[in-house]
C-alpha atoms as a PDB file:
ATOM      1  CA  UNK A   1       7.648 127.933 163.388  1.00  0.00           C
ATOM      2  CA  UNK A   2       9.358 129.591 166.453  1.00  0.00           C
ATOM      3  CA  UNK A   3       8.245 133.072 164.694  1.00  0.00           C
ATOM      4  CA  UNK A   4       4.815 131.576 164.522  1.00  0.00           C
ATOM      5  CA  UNK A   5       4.485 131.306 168.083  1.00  0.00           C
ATOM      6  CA  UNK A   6       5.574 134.212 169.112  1.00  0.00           C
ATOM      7  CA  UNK A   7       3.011 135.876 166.986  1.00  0.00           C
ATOM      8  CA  UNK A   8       0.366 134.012 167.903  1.00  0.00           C
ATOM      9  CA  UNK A   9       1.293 134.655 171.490  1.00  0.00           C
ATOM     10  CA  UNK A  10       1.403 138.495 170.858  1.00  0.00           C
ATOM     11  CA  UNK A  11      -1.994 138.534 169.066  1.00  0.00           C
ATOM     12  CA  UNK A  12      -3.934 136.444 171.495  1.00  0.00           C
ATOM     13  CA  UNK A  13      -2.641 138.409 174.299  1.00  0.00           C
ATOM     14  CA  UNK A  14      -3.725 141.908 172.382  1.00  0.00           C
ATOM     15  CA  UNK A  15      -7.270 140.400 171.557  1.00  0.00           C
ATOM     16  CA  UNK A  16      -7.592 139.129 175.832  1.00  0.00           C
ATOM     17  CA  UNK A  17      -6.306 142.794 176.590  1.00  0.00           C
ATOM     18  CA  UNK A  18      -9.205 144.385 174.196  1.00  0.00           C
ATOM     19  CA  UNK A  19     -11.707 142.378 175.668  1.00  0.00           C
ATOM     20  CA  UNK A  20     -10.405 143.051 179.391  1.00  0.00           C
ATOM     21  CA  UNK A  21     -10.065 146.927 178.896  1.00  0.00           C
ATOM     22  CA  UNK A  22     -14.146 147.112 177.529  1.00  0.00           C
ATOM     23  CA  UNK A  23     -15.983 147.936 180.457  1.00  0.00           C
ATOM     24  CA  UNK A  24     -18.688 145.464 181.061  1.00  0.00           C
ATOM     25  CA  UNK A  25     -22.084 146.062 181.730  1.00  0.00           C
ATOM     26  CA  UNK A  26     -24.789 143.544 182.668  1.00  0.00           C
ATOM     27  CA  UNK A  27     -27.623 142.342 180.393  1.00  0.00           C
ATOM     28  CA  UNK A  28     -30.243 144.573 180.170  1.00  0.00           C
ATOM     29  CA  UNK A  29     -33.276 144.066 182.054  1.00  0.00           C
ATOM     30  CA  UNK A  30     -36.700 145.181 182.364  1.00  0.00           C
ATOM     31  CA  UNK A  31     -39.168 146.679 185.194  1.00  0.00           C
ATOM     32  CA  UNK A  32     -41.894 146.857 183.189  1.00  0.00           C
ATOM     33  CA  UNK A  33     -45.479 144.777 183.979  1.00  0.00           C
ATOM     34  CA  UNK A  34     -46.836 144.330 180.488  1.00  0.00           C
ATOM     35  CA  UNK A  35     -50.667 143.379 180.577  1.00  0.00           C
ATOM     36  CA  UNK A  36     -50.275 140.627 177.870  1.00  0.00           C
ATOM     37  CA  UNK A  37     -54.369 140.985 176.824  1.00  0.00           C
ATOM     38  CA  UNK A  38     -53.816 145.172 176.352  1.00  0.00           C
ATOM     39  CA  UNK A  39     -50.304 144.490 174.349  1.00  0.00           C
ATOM     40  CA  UNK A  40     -52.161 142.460 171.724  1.00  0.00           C
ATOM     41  CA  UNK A  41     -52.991 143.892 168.637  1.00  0.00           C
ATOM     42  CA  UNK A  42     -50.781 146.010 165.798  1.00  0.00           C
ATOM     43  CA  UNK A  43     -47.822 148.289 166.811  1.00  0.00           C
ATOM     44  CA  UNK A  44     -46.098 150.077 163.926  1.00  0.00           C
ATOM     45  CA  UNK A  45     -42.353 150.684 164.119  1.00  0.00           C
ATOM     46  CA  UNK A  46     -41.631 154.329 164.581  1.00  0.00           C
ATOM     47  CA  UNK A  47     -37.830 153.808 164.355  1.00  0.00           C
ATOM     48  CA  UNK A  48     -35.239 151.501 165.000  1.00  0.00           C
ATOM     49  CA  UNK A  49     -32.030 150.731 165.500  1.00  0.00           C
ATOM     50  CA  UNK A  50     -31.136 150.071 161.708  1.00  0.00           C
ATOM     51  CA  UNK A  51     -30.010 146.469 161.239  1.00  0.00           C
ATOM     52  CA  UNK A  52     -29.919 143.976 157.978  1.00  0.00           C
ATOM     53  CA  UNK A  53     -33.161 142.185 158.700  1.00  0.00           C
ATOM     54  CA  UNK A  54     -35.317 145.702 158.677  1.00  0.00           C
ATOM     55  CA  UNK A  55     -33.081 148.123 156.602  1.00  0.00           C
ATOM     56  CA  UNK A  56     -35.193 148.992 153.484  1.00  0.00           C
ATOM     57  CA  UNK A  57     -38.650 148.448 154.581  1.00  0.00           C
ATOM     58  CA  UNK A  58     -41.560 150.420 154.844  1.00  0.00           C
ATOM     59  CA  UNK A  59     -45.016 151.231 156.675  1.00  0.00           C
ATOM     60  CA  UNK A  60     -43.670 148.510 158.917  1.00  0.00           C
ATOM     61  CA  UNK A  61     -45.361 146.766 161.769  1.00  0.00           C
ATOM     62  CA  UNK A  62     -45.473 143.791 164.562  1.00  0.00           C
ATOM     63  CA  UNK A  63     -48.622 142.401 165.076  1.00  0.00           C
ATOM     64  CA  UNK A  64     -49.427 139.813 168.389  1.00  0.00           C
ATOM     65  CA  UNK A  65     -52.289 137.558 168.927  1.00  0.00           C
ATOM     66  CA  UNK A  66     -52.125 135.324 172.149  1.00  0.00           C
ATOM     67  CA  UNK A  67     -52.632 131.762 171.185  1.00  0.00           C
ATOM     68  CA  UNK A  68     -54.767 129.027 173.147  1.00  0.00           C
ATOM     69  CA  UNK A  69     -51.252 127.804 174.149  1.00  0.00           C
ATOM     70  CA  UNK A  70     -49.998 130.846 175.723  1.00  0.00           C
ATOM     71  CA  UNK A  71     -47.519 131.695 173.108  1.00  0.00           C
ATOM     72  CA  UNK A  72     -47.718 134.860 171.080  1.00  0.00           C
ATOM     73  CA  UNK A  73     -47.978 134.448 167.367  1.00  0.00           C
ATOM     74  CA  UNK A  74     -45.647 137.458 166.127  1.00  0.00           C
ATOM     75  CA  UNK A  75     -45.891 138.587 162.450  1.00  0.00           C
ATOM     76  CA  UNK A  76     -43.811 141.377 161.085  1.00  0.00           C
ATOM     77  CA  UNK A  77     -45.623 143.159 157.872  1.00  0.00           C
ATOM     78  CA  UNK A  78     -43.668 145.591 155.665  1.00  0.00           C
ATOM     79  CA  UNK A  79     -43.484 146.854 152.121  1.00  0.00           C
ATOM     80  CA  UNK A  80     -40.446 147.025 150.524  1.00  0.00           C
ATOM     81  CA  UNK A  81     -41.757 150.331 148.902  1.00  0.00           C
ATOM     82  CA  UNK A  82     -45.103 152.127 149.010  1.00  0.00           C
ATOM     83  CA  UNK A  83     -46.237 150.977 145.724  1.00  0.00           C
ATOM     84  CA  UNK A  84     -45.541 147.329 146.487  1.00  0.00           C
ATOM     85  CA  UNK A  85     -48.185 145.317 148.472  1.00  0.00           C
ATOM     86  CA  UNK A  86     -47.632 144.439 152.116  1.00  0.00           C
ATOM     87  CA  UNK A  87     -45.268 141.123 153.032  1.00  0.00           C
ATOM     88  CA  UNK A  88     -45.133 139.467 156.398  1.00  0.00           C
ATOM     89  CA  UNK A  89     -42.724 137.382 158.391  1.00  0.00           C
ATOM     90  CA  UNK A  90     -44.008 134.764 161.359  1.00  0.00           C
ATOM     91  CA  UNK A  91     -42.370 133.934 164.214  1.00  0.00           C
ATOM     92  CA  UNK A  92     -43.623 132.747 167.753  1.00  0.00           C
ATOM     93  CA  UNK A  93     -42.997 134.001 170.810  1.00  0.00           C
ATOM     94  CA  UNK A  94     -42.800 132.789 174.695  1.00  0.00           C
ATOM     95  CA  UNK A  95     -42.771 135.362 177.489  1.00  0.00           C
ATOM     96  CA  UNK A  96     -40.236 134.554 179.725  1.00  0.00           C
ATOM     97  CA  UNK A  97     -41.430 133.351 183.699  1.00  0.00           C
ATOM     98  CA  UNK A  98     -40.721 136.038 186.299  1.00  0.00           C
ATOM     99  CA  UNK A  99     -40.453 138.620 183.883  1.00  0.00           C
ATOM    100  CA  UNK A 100     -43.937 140.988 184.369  1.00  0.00           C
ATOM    101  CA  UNK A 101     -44.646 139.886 180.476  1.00  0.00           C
ATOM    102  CA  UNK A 102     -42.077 142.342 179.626  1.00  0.00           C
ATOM    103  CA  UNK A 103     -39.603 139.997 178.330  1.00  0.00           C
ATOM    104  CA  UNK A 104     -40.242 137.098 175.536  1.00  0.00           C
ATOM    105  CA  UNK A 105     -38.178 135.021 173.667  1.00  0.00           C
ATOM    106  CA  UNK A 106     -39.110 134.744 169.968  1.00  0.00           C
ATOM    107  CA  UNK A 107     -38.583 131.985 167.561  1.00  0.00           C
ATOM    108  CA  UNK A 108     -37.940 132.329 163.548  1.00  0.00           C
ATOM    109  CA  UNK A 109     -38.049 129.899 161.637  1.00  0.00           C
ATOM    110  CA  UNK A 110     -39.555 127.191 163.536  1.00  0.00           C
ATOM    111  CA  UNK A 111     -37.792 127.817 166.328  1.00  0.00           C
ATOM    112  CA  UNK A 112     -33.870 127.522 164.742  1.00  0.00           C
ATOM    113  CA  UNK A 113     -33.138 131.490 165.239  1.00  0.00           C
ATOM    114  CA  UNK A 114     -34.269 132.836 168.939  1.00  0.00           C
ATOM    115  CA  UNK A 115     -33.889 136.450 169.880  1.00  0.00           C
ATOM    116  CA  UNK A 116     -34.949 138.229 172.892  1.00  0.00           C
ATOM    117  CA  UNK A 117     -37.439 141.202 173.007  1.00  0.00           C
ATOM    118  CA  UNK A 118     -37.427 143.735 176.586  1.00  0.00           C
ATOM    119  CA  UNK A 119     -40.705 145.803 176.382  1.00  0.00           C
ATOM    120  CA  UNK A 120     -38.475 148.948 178.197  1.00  0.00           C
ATOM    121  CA  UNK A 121     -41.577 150.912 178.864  1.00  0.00           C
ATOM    122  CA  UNK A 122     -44.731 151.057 177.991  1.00  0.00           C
ATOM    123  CA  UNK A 123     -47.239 154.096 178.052  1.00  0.00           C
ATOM    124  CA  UNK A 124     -50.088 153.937 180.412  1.00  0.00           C
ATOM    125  CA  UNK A 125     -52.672 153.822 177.398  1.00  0.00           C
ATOM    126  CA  UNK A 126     -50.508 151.687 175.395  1.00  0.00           C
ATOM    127  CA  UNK A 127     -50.214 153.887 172.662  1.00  0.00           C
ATOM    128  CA  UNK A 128     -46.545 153.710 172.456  1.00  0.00           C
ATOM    129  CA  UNK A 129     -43.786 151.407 173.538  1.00  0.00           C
ATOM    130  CA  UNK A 130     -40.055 151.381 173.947  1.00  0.00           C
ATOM    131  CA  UNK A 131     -38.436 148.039 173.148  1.00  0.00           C
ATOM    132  CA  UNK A 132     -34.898 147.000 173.648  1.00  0.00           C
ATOM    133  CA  UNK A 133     -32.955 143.244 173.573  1.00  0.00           C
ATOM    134  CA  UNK A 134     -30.622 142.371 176.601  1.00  0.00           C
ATOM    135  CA  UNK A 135     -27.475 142.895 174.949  1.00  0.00           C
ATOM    136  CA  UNK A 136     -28.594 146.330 174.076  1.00  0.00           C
ATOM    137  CA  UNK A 137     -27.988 145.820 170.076  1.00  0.00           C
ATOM    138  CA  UNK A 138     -30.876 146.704 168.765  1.00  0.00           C
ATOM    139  CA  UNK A 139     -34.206 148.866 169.833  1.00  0.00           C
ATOM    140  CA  UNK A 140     -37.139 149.964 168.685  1.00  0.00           C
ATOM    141  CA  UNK A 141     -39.805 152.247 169.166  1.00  0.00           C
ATOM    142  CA  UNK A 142     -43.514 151.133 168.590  1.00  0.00           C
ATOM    143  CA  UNK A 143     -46.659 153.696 168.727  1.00  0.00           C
ATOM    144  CA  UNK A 144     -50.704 152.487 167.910  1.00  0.00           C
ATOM    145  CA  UNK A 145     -50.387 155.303 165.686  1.00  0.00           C
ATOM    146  CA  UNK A 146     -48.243 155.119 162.638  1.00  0.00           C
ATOM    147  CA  UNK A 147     -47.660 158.647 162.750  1.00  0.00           C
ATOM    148  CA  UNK A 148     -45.900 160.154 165.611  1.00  0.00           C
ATOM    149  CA  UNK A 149     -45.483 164.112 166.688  1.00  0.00           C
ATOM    150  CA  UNK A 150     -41.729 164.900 166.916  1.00  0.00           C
ATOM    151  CA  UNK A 151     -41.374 166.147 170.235  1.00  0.00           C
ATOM    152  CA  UNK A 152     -42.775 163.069 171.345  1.00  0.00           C
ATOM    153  CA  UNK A 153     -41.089 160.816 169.122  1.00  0.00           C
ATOM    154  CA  UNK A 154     -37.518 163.304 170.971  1.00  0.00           C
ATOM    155  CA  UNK A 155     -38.561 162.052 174.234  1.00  0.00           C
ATOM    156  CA  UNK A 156     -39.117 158.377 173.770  1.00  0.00           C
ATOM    157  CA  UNK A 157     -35.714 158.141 171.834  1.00  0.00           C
ATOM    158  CA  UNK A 158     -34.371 160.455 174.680  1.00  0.00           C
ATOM    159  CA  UNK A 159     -35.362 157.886 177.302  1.00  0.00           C
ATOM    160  CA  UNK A 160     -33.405 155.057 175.692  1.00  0.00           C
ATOM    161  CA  UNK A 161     -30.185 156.801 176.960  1.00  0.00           C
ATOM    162  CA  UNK A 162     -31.191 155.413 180.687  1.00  0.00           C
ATOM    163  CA  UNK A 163     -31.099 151.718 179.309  1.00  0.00           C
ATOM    164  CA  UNK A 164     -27.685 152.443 178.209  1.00  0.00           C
ATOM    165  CA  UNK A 165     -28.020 152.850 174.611  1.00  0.00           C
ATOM    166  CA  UNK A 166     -27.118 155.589 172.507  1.00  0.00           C
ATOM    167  CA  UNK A 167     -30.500 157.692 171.055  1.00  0.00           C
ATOM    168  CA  UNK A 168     -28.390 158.598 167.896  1.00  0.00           C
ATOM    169  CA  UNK A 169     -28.653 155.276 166.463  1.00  0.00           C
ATOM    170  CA  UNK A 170     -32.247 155.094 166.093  1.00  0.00           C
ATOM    171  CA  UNK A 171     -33.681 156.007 163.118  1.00  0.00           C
ATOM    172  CA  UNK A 172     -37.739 156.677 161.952  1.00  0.00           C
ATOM    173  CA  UNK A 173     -39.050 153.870 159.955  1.00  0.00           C
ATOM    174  CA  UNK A 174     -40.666 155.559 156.983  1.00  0.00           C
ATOM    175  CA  UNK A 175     -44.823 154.855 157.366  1.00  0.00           C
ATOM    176  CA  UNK A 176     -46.078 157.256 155.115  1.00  0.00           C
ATOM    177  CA  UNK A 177     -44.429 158.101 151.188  1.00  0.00           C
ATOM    178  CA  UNK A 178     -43.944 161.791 151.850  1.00  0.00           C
ATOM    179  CA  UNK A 179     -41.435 160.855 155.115  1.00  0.00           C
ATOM    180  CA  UNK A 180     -38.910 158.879 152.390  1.00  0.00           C
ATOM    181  CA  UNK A 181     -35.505 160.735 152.287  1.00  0.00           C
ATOM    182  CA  UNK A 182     -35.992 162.751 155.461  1.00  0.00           C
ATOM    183  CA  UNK A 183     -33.647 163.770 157.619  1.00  0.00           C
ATOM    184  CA  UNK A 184     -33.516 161.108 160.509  1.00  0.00           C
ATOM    185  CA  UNK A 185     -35.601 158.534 158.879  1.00  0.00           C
ATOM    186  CA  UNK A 186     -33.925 155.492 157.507  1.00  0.00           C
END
């Protein structure tokens, strides 16, 4: 028993030590003023930080509609492979007060899973966007377009390094058949 202890002592004290020697940096935050009415409509995902939820899928993209309640109905569509017709996902969303409609939090599920979406940046046009979640986990970039030049698909994953993520991690969402197995795409 005495052994016990001691080892439990030791571990909890090397786990507190871990978490004390991580530096810690605040939730992310956004700037951004997000014109709700403009941000409507379909955005495909350009890339992403891959995660379980998205790994796999193709020619995906979020689509918003503003509802009479002032909620944002949020559908994801995908395709597990070209040949295969498109699926979607639902979820709601409710922009956060104080924010500049630049953050939301969304609700799967009826409301049982909640995450929280950061519009970075958005381009004056709103033909792209750069979307991150306050613990800086996950990101994604979102275009109008589902096909995106390189060198400006480099310097929206370039700007992700100033929200304290690391670019490498993204990855390009396959939206066309002939981008499958590319270097850099998922």
């Amino acid at each position: 028993m005495r052994l016990f202890l001691i080892v439990l002592v030791v571990l909890v004290a090397a786990v507190a030590l871990g978490v004390a020697a991580r530096p810690r940096v605040p939730p992310l935050a956004s700037n951004a003023e997000v014109d709700l009415a403009r941000y409507m409509g379909r955005w495909w995902v350009i890339a992403n930080t891959p995660y379980f939820a998205e790994n796999g899928k193709v020619a995906t993209a979020d689509v918003y509609a503003l509802r009479p309640d002032g909620r944002i109905d949020n559908s994801y569509a995908y395709r597990k492979a070209f040949d295969r017709p498109e699926s979607t996902m639902h979820a709601i969303a409710t922009v956060v007060p104080g924010t500049g409609n630049a953050q939301w939090r969304i609700g799967f599920f009826g409301g049982l899973l909640k995450a929280d979406y950061l519009v970075l940046e958005v381009a004056p046009d709103y033909s792209w966007a750069l979307i991150g979640q306050p613990s800086r986990k996950y990101a994604w970039v979102f275009a109008r377009d589902p096909r995106m030049d390189d060198a400006l698909y480099a310097q929206l994953v370039a700007r992700f390094a100033r929200y304290g993520y690391d670019p490498a991690r993204l990855r390009r969402i396959p939206q066309f058949a002939d981008q499958v197995g590319k270097p850099g795409y998922q």
